[in-house]
C-alpha atoms as a PDB file:
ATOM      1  CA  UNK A   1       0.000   0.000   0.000  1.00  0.00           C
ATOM      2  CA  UNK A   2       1.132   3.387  -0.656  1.00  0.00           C
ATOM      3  CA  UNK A   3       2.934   5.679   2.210  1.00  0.00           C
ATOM      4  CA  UNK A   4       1.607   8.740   2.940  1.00  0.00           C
ATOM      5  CA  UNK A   5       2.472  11.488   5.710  1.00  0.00           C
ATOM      6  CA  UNK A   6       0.175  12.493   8.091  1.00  0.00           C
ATOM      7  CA  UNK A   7       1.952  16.182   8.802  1.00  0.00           C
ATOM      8  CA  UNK A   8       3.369  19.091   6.343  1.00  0.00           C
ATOM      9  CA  UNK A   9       7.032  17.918   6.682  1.00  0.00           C
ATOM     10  CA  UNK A  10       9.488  20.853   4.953  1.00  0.00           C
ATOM     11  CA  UNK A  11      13.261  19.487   4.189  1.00  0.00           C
ATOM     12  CA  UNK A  12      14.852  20.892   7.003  1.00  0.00           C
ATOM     13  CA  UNK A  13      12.193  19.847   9.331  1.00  0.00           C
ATOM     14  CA  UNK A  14      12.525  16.442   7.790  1.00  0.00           C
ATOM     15  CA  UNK A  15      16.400  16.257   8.759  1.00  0.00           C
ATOM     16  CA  UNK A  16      16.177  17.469  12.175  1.00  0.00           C
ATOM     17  CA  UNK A  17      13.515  15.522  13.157  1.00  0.00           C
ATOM     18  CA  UNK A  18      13.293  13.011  11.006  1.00  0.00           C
ATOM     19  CA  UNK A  19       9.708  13.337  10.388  1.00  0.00           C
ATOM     20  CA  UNK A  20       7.935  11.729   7.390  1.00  0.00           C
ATOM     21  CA  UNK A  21       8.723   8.201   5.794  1.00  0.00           C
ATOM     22  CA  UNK A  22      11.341   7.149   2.912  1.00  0.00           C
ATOM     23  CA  UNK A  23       9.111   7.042  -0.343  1.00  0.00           C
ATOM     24  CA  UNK A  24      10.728   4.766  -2.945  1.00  0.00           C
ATOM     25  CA  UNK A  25       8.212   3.794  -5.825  1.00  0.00           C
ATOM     26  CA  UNK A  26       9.253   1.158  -8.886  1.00  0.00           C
ATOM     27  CA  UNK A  27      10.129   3.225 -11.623  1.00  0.00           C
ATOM     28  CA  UNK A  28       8.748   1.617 -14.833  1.00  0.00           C
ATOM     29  CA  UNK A  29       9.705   1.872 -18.374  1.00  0.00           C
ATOM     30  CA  UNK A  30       6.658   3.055 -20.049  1.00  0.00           C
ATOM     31  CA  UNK A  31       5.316   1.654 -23.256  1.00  0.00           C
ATOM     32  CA  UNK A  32       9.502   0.380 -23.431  1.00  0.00           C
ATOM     33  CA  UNK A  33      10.049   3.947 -24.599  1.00  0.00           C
ATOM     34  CA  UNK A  34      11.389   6.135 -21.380  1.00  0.00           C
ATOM     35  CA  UNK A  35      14.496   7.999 -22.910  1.00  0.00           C
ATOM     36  CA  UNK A  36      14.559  11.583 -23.394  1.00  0.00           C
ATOM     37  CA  UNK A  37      12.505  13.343 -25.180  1.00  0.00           C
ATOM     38  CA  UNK A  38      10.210  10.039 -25.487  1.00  0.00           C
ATOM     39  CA  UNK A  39       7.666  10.322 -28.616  1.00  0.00           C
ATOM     40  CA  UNK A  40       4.874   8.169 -28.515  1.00  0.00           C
ATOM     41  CA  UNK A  41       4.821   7.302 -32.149  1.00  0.00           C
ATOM     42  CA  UNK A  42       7.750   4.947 -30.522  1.00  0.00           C
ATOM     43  CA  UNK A  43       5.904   3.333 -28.134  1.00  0.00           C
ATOM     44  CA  UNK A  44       6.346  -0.597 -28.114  1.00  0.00           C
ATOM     45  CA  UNK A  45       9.197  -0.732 -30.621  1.00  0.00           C
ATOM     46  CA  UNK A  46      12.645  -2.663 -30.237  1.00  0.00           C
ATOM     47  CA  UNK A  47      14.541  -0.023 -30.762  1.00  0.00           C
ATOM     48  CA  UNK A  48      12.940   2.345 -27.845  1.00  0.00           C
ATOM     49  CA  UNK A  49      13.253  -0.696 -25.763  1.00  0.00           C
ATOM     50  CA  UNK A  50      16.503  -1.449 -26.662  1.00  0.00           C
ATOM     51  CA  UNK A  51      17.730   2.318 -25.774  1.00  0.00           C
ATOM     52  CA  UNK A  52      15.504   2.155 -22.720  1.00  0.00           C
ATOM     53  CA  UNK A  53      17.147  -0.702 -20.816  1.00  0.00           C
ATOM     54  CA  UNK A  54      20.668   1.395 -21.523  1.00  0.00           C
ATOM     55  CA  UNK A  55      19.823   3.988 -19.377  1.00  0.00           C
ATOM     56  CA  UNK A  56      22.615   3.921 -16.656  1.00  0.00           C
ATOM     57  CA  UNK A  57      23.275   5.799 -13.526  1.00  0.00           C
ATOM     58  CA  UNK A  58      27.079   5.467 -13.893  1.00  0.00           C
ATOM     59  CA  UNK A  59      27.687   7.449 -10.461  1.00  0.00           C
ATOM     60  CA  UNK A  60      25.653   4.489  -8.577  1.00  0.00           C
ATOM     61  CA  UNK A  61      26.763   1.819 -11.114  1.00  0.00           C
ATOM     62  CA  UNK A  62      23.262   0.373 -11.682  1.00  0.00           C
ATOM     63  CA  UNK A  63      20.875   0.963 -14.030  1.00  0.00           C
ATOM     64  CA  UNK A  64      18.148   4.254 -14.158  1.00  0.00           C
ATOM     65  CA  UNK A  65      14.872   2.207 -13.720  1.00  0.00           C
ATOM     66  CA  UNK A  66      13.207  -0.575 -12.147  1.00  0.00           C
ATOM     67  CA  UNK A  67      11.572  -2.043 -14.587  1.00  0.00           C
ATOM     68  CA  UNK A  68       9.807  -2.566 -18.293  1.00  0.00           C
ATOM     69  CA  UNK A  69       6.185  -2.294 -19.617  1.00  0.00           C
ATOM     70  CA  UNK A  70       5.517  -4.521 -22.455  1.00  0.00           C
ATOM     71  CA  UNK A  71       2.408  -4.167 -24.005  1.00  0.00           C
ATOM     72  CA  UNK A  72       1.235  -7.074 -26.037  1.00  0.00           C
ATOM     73  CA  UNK A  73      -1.467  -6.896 -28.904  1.00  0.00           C
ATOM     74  CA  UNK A  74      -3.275  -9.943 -30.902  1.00  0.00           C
ATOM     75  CA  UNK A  75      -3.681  -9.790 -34.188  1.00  0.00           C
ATOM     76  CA  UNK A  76      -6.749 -11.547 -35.272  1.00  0.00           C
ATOM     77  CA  UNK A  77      -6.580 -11.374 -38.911  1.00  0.00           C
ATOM     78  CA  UNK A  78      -2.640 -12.998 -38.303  1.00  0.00           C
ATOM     79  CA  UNK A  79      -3.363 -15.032 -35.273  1.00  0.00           C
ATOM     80  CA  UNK A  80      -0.133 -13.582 -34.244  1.00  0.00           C
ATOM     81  CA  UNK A  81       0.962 -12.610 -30.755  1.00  0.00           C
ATOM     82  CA  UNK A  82       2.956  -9.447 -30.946  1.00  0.00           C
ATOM     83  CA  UNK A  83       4.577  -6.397 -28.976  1.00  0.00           C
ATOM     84  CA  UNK A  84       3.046  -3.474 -30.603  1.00  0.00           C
ATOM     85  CA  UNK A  85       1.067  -0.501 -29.180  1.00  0.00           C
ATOM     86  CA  UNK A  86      -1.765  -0.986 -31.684  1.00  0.00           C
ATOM     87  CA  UNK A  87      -1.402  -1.681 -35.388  1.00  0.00           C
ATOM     88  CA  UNK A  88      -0.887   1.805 -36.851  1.00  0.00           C
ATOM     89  CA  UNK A  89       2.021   0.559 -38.052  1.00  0.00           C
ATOM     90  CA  UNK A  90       2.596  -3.520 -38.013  1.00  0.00           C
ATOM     91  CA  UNK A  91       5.488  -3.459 -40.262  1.00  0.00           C
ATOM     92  CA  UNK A  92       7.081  -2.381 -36.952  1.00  0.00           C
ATOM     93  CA  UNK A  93       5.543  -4.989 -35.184  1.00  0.00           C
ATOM     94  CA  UNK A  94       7.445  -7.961 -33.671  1.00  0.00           C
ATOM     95  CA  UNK A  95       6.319 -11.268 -32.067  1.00  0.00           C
ATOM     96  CA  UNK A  96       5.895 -11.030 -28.508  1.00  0.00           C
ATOM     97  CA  UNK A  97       8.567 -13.046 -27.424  1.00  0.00           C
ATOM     98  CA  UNK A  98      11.302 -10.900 -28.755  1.00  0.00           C
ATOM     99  CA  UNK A  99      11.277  -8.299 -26.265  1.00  0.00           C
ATOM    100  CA  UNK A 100      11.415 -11.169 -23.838  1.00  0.00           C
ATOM    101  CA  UNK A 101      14.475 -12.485 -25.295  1.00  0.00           C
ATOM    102  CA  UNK A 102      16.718  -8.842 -24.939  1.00  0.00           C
ATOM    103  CA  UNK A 103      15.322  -8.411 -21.548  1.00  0.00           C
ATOM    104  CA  UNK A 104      16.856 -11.508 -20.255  1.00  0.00           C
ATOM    105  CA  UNK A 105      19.712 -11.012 -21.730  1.00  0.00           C
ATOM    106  CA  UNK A 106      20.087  -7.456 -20.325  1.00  0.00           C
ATOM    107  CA  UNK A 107      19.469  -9.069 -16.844  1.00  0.00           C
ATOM    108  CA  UNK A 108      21.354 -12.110 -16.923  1.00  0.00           C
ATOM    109  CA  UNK A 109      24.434 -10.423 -18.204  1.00  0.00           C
ATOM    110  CA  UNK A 110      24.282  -7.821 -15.563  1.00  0.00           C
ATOM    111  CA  UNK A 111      23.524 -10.557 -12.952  1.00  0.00           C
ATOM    112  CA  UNK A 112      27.066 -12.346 -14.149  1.00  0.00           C
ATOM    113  CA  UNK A 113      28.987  -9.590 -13.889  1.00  0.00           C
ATOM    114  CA  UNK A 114      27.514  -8.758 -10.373  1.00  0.00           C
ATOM    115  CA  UNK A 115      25.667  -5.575 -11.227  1.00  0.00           C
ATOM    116  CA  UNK A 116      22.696  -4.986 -10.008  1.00  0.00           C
ATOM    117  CA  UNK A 117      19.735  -5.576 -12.259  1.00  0.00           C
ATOM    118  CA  UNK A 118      17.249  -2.259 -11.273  1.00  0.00           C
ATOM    119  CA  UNK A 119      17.548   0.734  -9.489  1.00  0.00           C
ATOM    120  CA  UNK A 120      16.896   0.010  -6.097  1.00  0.00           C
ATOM    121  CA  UNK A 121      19.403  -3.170  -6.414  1.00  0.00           C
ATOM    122  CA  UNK A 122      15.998  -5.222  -6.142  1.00  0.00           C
ATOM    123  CA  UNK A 123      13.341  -7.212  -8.329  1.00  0.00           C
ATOM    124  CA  UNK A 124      12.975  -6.100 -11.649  1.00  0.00           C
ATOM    125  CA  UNK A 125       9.537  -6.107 -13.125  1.00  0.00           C
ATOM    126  CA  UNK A 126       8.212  -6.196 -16.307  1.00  0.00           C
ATOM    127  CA  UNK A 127       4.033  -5.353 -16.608  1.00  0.00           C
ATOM    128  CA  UNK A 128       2.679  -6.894 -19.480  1.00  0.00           C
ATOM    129  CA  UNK A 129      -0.465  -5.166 -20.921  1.00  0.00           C
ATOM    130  CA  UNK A 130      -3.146  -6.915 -22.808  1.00  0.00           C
ATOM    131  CA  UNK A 131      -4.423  -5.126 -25.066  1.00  0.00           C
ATOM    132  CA  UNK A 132      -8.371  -5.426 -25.290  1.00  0.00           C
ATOM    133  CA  UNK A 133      -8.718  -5.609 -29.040  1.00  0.00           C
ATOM    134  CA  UNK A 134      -7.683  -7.582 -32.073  1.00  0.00           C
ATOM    135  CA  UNK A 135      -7.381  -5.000 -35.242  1.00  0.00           C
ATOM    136  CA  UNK A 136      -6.894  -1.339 -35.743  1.00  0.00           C
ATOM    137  CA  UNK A 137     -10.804  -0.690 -34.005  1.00  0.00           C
ATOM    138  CA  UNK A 138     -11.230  -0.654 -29.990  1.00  0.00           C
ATOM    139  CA  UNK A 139     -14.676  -2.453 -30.955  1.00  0.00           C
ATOM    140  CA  UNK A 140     -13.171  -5.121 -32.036  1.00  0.00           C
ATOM    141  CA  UNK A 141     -12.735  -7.350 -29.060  1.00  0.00           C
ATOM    142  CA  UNK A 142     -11.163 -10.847 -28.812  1.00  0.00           C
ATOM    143  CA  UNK A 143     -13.311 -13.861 -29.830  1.00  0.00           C
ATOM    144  CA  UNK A 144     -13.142 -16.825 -26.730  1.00  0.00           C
ATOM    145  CA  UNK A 145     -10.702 -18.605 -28.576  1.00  0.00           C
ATOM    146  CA  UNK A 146      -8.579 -15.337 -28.966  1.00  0.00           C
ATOM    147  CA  UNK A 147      -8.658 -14.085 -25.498  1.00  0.00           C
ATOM    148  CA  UNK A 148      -6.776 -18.157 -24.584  1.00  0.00           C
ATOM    149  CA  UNK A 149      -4.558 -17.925 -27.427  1.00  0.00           C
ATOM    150  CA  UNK A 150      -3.251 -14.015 -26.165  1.00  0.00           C
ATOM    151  CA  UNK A 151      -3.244 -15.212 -22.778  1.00  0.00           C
ATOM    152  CA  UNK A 152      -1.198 -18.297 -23.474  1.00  0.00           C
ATOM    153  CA  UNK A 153       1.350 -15.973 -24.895  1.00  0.00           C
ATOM    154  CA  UNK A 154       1.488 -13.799 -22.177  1.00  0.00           C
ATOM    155  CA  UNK A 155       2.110 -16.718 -19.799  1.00  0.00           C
ATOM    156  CA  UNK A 156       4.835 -17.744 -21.853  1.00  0.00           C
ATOM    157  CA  UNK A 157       6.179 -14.733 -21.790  1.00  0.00           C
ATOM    158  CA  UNK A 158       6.118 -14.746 -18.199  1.00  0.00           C
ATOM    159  CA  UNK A 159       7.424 -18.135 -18.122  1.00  0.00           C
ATOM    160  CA  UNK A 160      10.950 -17.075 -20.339  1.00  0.00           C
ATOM    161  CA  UNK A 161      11.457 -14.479 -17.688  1.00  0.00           C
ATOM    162  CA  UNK A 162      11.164 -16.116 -14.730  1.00  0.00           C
ATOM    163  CA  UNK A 163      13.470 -19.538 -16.056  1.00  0.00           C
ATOM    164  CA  UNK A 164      16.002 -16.881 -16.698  1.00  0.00           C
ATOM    165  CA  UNK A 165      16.204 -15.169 -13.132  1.00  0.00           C
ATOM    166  CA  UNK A 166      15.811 -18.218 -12.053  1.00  0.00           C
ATOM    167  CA  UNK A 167      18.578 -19.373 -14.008  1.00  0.00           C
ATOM    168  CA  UNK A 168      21.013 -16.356 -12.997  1.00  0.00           C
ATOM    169  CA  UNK A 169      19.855 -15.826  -9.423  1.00  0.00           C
ATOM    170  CA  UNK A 170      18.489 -12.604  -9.856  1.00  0.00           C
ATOM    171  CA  UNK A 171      14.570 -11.302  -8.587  1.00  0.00           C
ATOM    172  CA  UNK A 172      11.543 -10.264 -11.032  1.00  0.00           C
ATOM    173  CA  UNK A 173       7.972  -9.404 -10.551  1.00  0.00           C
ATOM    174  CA  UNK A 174       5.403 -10.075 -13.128  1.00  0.00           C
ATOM    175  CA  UNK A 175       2.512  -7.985 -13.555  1.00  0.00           C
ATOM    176  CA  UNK A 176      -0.184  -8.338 -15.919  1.00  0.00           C
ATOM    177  CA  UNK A 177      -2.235  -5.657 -17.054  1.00  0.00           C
ATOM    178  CA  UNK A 178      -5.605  -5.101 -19.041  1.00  0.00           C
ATOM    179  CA  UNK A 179      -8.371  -2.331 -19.524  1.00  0.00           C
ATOM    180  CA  UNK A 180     -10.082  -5.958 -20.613  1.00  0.00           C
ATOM    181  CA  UNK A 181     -11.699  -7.752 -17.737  1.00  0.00           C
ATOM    182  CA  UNK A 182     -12.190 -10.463 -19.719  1.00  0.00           C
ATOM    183  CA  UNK A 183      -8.605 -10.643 -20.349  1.00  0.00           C
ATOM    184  CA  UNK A 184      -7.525 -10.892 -16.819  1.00  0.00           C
ATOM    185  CA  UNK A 185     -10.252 -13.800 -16.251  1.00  0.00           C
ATOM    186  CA  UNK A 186      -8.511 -15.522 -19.170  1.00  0.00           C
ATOM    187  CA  UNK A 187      -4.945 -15.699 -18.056  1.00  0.00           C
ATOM    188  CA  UNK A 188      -6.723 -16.932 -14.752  1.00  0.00           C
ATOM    189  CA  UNK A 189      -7.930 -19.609 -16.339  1.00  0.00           C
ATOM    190  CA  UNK A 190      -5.092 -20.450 -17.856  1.00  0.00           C
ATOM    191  CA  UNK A 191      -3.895 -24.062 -17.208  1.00  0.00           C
ATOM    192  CA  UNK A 192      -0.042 -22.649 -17.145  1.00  0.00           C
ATOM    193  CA  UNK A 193      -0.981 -19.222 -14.390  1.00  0.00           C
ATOM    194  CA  UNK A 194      -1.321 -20.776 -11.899  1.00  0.00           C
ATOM    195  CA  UNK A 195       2.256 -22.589 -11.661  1.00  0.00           C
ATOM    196  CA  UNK A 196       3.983 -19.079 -12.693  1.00  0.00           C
ATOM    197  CA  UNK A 197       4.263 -17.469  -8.958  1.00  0.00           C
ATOM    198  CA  UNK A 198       5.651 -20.216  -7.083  1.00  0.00           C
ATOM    199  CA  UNK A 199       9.211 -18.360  -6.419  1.00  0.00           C
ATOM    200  CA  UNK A 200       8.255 -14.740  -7.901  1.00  0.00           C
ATOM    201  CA  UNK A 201       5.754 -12.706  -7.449  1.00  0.00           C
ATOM    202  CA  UNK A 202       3.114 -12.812 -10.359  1.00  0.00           C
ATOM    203  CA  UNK A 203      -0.607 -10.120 -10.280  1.00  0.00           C
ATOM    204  CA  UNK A 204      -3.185  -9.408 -11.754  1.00  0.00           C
ATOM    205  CA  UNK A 205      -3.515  -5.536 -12.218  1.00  0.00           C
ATOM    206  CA  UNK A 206      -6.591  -3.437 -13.449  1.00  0.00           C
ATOM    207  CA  UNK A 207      -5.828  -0.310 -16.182  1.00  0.00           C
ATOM    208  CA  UNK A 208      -7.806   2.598 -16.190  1.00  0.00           C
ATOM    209  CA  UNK A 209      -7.360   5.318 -18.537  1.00  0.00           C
ATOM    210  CA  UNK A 210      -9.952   8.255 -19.930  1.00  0.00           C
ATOM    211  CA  UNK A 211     -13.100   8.039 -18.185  1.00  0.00           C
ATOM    212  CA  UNK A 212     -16.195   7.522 -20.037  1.00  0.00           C
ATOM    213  CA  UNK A 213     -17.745   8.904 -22.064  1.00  0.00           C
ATOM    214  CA  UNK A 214     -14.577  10.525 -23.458  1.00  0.00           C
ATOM    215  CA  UNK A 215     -13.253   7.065 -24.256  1.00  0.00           C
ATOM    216  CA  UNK A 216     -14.667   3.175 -24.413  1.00  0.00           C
ATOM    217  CA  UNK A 217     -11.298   1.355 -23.130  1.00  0.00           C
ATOM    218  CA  UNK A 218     -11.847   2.422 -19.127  1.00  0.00           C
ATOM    219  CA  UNK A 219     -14.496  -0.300 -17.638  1.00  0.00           C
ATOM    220  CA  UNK A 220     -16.000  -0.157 -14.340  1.00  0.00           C
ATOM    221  CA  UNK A 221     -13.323  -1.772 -11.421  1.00  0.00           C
ATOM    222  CA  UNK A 222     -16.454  -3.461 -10.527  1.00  0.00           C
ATOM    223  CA  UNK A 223     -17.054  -5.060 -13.637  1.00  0.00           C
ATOM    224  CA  UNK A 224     -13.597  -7.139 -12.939  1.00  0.00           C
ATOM    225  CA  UNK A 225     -13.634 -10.509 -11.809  1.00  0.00           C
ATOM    226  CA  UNK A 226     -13.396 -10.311  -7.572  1.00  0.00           C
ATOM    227  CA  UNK A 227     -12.243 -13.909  -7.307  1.00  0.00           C
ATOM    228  CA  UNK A 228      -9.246 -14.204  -9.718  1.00  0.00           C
ATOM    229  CA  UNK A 229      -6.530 -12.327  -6.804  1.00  0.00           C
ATOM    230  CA  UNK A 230      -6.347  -8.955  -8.799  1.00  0.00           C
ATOM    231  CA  UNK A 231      -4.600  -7.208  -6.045  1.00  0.00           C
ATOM    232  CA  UNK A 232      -3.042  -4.335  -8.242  1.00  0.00           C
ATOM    233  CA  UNK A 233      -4.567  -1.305 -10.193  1.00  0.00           C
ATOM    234  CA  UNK A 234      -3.055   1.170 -12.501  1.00  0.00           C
ATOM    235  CA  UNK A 235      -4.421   4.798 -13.353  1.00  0.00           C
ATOM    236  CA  UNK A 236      -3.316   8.220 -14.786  1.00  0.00           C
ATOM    237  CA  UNK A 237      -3.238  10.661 -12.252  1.00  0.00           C
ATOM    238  CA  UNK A 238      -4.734  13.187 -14.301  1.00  0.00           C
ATOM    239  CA  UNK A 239      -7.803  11.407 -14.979  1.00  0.00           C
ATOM    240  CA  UNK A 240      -8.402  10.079 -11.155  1.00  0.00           C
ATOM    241  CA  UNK A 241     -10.426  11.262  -8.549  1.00  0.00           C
ATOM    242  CA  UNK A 242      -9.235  11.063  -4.676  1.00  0.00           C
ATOM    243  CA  UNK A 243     -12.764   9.207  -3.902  1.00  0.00           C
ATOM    244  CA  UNK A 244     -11.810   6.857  -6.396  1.00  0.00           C
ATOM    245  CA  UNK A 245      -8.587   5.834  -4.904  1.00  0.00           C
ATOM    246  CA  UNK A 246      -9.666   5.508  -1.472  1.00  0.00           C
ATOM    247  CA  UNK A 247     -12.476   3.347  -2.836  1.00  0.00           C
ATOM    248  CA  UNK A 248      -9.417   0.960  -4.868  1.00  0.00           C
ATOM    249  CA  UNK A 249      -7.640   1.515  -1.083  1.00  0.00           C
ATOM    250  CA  UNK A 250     -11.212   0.031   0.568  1.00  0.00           C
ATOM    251  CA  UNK A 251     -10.900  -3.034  -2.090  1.00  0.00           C
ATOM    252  CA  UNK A 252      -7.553  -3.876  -1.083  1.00  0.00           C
ATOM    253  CA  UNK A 253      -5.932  -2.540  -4.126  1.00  0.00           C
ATOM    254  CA  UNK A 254      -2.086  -1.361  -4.360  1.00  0.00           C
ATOM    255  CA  UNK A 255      -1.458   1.654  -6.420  1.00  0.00           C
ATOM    256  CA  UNK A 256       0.166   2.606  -9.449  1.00  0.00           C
ATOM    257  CA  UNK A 257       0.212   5.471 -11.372  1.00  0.00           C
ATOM    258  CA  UNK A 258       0.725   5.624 -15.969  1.00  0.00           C
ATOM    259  CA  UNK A 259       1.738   8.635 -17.692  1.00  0.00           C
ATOM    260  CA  UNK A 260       2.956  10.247 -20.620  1.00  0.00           C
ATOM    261  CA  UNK A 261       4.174  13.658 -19.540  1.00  0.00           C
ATOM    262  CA  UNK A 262       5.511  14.653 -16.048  1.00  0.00           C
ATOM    263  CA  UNK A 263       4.058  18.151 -15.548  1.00  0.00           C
ATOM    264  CA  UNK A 264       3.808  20.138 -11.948  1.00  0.00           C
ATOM    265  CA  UNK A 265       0.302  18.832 -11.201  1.00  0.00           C
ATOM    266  CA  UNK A 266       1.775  14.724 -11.987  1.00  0.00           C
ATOM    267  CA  UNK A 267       4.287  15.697  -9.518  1.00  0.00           C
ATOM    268  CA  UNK A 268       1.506  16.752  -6.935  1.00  0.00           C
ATOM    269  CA  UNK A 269      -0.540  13.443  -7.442  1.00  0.00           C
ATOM    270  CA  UNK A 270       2.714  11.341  -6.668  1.00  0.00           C
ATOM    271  CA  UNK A 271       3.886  13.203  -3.489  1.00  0.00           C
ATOM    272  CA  UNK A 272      -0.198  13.131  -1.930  1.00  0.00           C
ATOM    273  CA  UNK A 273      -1.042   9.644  -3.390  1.00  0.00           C
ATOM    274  CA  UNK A 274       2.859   7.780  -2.783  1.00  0.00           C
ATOM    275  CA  UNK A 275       2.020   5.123  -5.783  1.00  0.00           C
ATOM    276  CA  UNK A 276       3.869   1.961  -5.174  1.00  0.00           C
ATOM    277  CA  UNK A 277       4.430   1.865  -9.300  1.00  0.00           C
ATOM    278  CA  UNK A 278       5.106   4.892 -11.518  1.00  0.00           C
ATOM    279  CA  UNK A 279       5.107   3.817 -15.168  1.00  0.00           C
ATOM    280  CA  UNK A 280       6.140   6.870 -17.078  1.00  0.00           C
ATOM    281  CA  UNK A 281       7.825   8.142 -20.181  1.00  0.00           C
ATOM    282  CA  UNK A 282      10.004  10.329 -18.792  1.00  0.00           C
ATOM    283  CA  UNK A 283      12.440   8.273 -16.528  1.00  0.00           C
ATOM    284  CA  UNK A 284      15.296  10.160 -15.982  1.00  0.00           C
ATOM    285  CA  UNK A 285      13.552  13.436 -14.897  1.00  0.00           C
ATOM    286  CA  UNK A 286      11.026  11.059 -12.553  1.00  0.00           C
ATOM    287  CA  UNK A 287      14.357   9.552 -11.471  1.00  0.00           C
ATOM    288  CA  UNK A 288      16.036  12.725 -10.650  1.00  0.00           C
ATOM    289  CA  UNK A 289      13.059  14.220  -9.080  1.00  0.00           C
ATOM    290  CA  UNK A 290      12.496  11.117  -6.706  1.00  0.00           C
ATOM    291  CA  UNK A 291      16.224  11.205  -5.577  1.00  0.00           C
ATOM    292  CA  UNK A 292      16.318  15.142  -4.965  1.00  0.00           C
ATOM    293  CA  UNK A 293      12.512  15.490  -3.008  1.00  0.00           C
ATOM    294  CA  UNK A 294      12.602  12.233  -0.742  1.00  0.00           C
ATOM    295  CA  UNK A 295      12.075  14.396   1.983  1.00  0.00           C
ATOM    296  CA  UNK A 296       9.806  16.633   0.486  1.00  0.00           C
ATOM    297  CA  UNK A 297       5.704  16.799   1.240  1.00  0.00           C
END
């Protein structure tokens, strides 16, 4: 759960009394495109993910973030699993598994040569987003066969990663993500889920995006399965009221915060709200601003 103070605590309060708590969130890669400036017509390409799991604190000697979002997309007409935003543009596309494949061998080589694998010298995670449709239209959702054939690969994406830390002794968390609830109840039912989180962690998370009516993808939390462990939800900070997330605190929910841009008023949202997760596009300036405002309300 996420760690808030209880009193205004300015920085030289904080370091003569020592009032407030150490805040250290996950910092995620978003969409696998997190470098500087980040364009979104990147999103969910090798090449941003490639430059995205370079970035390097050399002063610490470990790398700038804590982990990757992968966001996987079925293409019906193909009957292909593949990491791509949407299919804008599917000559860009690749199967699924290959961002699997460079992100254990990011990890395992920095595991051999003792370096630590995230930020905080910790788990790395990697959230993998299903997305809730099957062609270029968010109306056109996955048939039943198609919602088991795109979880299937996300379990086996899930799978690759966790035989490799395994393999190399170092820690990951996997998260899977959909605006789908339907999704979520699939890789539930899964007959390979259930054996993933024996010696790493493995949730379910719910998305939530642009309310309605100004978009279709956001459903209800309640219309998500209550009996499948989702334990996790994700939301942009912009679009989320404070009801709302002491209503996902009531339901036993842990936090996490998407975005694209960090702006003053993100900033805000992360100091009141303390998300365990921040998935954004703009790692090294969330980085920065984390290290320099720990003790900061």
């Amino acid at each position: 759960m996420r760690a808030r103070w209880t009193m205004w605590c300015w920085p030289a309060v904080a370091l003569l009394m020592g009032c407030g708590e150490e805040y250290s969130p996950s910092v995620i890669c978003h969409n696998a495109n997190c470098v500087e400036p980040a364009n979104p017509s990147d999103d969910s390409t090798m090449e941003t993910l490639e430059a995205s799991l370079e970035l390097f604190d050399e002063e610490r000697g470990r790398p700038l973030i804590d982990g990757m979002e992968i966001d996987t997309f079925w293409w019906g007409d193909e009957e292909r699993c593949l990491m791509a935003h949407d299919l804008d543009q599917p000559d860009r596309a690749v199967d699924a598994m290959e961002p699997v494949e460079r992100i254990n061998a990011v990890l395992s080589e920095r595991a051999q040569a003792g370096i630590p694998v995230t930020r905080q010298a910790e788990r790395f995670t990697i959230l993998i987003e299903l997305k809730g449709h099957v062609t270029p239209s968010k109306a056109d959702e996955h048939s039943d066969e198609e919602l088991a054939w795109h979880a299937a690969c996300a379990v086996g994406m899930a799978r690759s990663l966790i035989d490799q830390a395994d393999l190399d002794g170092y820690e990951v968390e996997i998260a899977f993500m959909s605006f789908a609830p339907a999704l979520l109840q699939a890789l539930y039912d899964d007959p390979d889920f259930a054996g993933l989180g024996v010696d790493h962690p493995v949730r379910l998370t719910i998305l939530q995006g642009i309310p309605r009516p100004l978009d279709s993808q956001t459903i209800p939390v309640d219309e998500f399965p209550a009996d499948i462990g989702i334990d996790k939800i994700s939301v942009h900070p912009h679009w989320t009221s404070r009801a709302e997330i002491e209503a996902y605190e009531s339901r036993g929910l842990e936090l996490g915060f998407w975005m694209f841009n960090v702006v003053p008023e993100t900033l805000h949202q992360i100091d009141y709200y303390r998300p365990a997760y921040i998935t954004t596009s703009h790692a090294p300036t969330m980085v920065s601003w984390l290290e320099r405002s720990r003790f900061s309300w």
